[in-house]
C-alpha atoms as a PDB file:
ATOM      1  CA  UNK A   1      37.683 -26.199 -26.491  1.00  0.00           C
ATOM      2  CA  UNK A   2      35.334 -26.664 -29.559  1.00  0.00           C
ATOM      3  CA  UNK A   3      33.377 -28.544 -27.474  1.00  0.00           C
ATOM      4  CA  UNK A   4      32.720 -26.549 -24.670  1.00  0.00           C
ATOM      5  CA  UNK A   5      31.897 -23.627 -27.133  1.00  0.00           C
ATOM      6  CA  UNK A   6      29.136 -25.973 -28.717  1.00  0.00           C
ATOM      7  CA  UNK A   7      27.866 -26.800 -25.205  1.00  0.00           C
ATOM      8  CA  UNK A   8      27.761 -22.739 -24.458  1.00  0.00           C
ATOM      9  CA  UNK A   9      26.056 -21.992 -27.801  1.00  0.00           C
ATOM     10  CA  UNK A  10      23.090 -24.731 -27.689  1.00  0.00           C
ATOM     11  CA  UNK A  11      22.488 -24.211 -24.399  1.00  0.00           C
ATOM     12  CA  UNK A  12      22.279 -20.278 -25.503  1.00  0.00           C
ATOM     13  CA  UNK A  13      20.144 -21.082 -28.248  1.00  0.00           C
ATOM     14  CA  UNK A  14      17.920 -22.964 -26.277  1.00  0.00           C
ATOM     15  CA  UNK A  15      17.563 -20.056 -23.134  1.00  0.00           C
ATOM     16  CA  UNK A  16      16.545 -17.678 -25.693  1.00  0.00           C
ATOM     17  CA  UNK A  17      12.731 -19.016 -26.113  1.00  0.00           C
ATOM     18  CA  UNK A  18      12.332 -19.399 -22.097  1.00  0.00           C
ATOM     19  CA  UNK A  19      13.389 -15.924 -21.949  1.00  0.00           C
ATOM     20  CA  UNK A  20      10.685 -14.694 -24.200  1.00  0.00           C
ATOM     21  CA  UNK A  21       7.931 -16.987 -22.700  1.00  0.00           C
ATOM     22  CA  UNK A  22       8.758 -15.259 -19.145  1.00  0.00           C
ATOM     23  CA  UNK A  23       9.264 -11.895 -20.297  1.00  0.00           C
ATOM     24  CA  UNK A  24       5.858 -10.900 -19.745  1.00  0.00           C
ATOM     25  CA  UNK A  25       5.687  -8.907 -22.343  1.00  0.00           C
ATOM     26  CA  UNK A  26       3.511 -11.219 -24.725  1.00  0.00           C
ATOM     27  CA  UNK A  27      -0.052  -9.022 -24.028  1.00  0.00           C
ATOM     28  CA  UNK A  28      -0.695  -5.805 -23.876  1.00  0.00           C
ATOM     29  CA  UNK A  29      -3.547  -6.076 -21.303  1.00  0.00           C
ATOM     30  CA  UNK A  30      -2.096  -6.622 -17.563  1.00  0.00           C
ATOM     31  CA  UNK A  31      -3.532  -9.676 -16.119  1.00  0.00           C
ATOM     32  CA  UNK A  32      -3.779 -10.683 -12.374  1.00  0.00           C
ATOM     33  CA  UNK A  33      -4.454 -14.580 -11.956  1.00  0.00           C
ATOM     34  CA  UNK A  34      -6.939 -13.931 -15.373  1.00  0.00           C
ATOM     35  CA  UNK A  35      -8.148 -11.220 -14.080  1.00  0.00           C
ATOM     36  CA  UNK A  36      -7.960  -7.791 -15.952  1.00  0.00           C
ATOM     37  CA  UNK A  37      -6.824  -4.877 -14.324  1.00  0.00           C
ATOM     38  CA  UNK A  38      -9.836  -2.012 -14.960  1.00  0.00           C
ATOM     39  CA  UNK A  39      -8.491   0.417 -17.998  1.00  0.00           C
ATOM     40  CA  UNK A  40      -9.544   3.498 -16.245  1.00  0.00           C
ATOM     41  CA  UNK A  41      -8.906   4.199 -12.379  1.00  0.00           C
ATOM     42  CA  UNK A  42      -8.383   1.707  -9.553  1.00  0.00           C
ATOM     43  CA  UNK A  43      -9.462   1.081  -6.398  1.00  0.00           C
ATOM     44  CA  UNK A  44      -8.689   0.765  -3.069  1.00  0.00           C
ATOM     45  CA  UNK A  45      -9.556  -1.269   0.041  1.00  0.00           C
ATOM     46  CA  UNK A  46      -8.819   0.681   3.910  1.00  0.00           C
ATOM     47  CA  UNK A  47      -9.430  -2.644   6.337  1.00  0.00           C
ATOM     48  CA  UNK A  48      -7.966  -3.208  10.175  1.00  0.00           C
ATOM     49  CA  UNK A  49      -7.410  -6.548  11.557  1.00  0.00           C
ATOM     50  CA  UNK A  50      -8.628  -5.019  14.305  1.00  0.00           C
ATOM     51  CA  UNK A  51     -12.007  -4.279  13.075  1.00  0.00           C
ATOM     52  CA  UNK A  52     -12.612  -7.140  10.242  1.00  0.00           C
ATOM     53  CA  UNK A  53     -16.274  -6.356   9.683  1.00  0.00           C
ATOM     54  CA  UNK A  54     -15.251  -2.401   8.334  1.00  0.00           C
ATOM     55  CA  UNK A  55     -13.476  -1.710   5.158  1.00  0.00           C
ATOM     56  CA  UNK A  56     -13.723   1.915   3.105  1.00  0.00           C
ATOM     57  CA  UNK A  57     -13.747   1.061  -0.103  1.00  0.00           C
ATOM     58  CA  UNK A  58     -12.125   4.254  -2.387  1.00  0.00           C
ATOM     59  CA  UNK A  59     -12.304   4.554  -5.971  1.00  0.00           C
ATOM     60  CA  UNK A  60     -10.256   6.636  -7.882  1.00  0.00           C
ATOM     61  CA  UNK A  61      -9.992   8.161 -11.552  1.00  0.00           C
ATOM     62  CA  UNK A  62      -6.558   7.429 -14.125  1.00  0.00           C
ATOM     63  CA  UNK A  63      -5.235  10.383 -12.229  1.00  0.00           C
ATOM     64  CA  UNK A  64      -6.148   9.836  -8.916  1.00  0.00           C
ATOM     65  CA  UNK A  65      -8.818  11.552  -8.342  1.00  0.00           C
ATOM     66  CA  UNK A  66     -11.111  10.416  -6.017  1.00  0.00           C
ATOM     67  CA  UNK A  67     -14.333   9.765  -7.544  1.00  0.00           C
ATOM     68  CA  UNK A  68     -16.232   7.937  -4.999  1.00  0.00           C
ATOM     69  CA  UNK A  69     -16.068   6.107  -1.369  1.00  0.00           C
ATOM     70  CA  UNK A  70     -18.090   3.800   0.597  1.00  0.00           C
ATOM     71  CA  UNK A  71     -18.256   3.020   3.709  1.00  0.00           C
ATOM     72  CA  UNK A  72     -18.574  -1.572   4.256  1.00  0.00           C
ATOM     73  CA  UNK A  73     -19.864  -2.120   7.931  1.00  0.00           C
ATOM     74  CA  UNK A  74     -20.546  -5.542   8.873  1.00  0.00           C
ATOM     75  CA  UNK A  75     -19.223  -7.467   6.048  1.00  0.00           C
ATOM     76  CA  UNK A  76     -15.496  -9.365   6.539  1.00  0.00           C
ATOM     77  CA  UNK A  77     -14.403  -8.604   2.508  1.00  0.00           C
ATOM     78  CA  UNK A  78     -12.568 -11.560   1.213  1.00  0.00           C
ATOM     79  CA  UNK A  79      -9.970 -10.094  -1.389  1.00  0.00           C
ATOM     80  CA  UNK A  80     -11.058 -13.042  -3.863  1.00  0.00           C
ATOM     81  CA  UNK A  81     -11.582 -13.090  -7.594  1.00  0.00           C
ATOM     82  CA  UNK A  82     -14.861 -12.530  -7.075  1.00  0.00           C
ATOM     83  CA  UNK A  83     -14.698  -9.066  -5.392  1.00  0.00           C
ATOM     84  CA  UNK A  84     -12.405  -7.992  -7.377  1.00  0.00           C
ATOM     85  CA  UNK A  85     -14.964  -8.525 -10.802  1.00  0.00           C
ATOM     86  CA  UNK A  86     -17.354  -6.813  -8.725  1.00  0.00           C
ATOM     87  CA  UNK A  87     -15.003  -3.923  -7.961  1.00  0.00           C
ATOM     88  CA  UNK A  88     -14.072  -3.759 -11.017  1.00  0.00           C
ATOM     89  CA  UNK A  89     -17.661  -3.436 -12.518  1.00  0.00           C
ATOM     90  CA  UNK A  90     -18.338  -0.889  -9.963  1.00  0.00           C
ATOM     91  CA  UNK A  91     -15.037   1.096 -10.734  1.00  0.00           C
ATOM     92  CA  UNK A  92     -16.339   1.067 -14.512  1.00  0.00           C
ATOM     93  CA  UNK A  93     -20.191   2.406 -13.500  1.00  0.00           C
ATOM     94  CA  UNK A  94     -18.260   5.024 -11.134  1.00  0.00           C
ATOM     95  CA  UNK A  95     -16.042   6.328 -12.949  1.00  0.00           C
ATOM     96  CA  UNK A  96     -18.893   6.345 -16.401  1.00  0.00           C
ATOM     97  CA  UNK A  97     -21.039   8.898 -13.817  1.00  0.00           C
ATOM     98  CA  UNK A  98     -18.195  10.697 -12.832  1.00  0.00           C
ATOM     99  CA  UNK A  99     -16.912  11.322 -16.098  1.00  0.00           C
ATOM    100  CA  UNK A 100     -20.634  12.507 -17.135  1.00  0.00           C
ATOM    101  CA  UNK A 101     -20.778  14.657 -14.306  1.00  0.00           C
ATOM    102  CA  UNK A 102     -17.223  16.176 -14.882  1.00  0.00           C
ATOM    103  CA  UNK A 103     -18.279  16.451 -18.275  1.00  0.00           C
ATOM    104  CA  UNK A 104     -21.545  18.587 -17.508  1.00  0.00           C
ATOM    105  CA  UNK A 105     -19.835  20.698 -14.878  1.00  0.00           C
ATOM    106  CA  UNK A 106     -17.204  21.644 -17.741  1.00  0.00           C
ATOM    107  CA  UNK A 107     -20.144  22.544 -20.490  1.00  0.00           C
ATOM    108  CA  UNK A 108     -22.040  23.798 -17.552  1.00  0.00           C
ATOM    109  CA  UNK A 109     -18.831  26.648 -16.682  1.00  0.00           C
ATOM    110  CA  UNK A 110     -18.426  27.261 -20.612  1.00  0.00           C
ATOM    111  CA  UNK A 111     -22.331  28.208 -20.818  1.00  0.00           C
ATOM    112  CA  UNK A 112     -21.701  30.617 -17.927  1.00  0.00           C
ATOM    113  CA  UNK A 113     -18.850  31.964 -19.575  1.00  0.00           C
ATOM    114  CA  UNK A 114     -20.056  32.417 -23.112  1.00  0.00           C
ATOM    115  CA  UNK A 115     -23.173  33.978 -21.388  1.00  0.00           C
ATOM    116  CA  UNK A 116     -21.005  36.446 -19.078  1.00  0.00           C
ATOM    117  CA  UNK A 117     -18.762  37.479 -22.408  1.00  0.00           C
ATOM    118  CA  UNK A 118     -22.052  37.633 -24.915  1.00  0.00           C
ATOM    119  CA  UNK A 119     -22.548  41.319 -25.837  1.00  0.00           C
ATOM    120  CA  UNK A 120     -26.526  41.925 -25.792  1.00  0.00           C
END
């Protein structure tokens, strides 16, 4: 009985550093074959197999918000690591101008208000 108790408890002590290699927990970033997932928004690829040479490509905000599509015509995309760095760069410089635009729309509405409420 000792023996099979021994067995149990170094085969237990040796499970115990698989299970924190594949926990997947080790990074905080969230990697996709080394790729990094974009920090802010995502984006998303509408493609037929009927029609291989059109994809909408949509691109949305942390909250999913849309923040801007395009149109592909003509051009089979290949969901390789190389599109997705370029989507990803993309995402980043779309969702930097939308964020400056959102941003200037809100100090834009607060002008108009502190201008409506201003007592001349």
């Amino acid at each position: 009985m000792k023996k099979v108790t021994r067995i149990a408890l170094f085969i237990l002590l040796l499970s115990i550093p698989l299970v924190k290699a594949f926990s997947g927990n080790n990074d905080t970033t969230a990697k996709n074959n080394g790729l990094e997932f974009p920090e802010k928004g995502y984006w998303v690829i509408e493609s037929n197999k009927a029609v291989p040479r059109h994809a909408i490509v949509y691109f949305y905000t942390e909250d999913g918000t849309l923040a801007y599509k395009e149109t592909i015509e003509g051009i089979k995309l290949k969901l390789n690591g190389k599109l997705k760095r370029r989507l990803n760069q993309v995402l980043l410089n779309v969702i930097g101008q939308y964020e400056q635009e959102h941003l200037s729309l809100e100090h834009e509405k607060q002008l108009l208000l502190s201008n409506l409420c201003r007592k001349d």
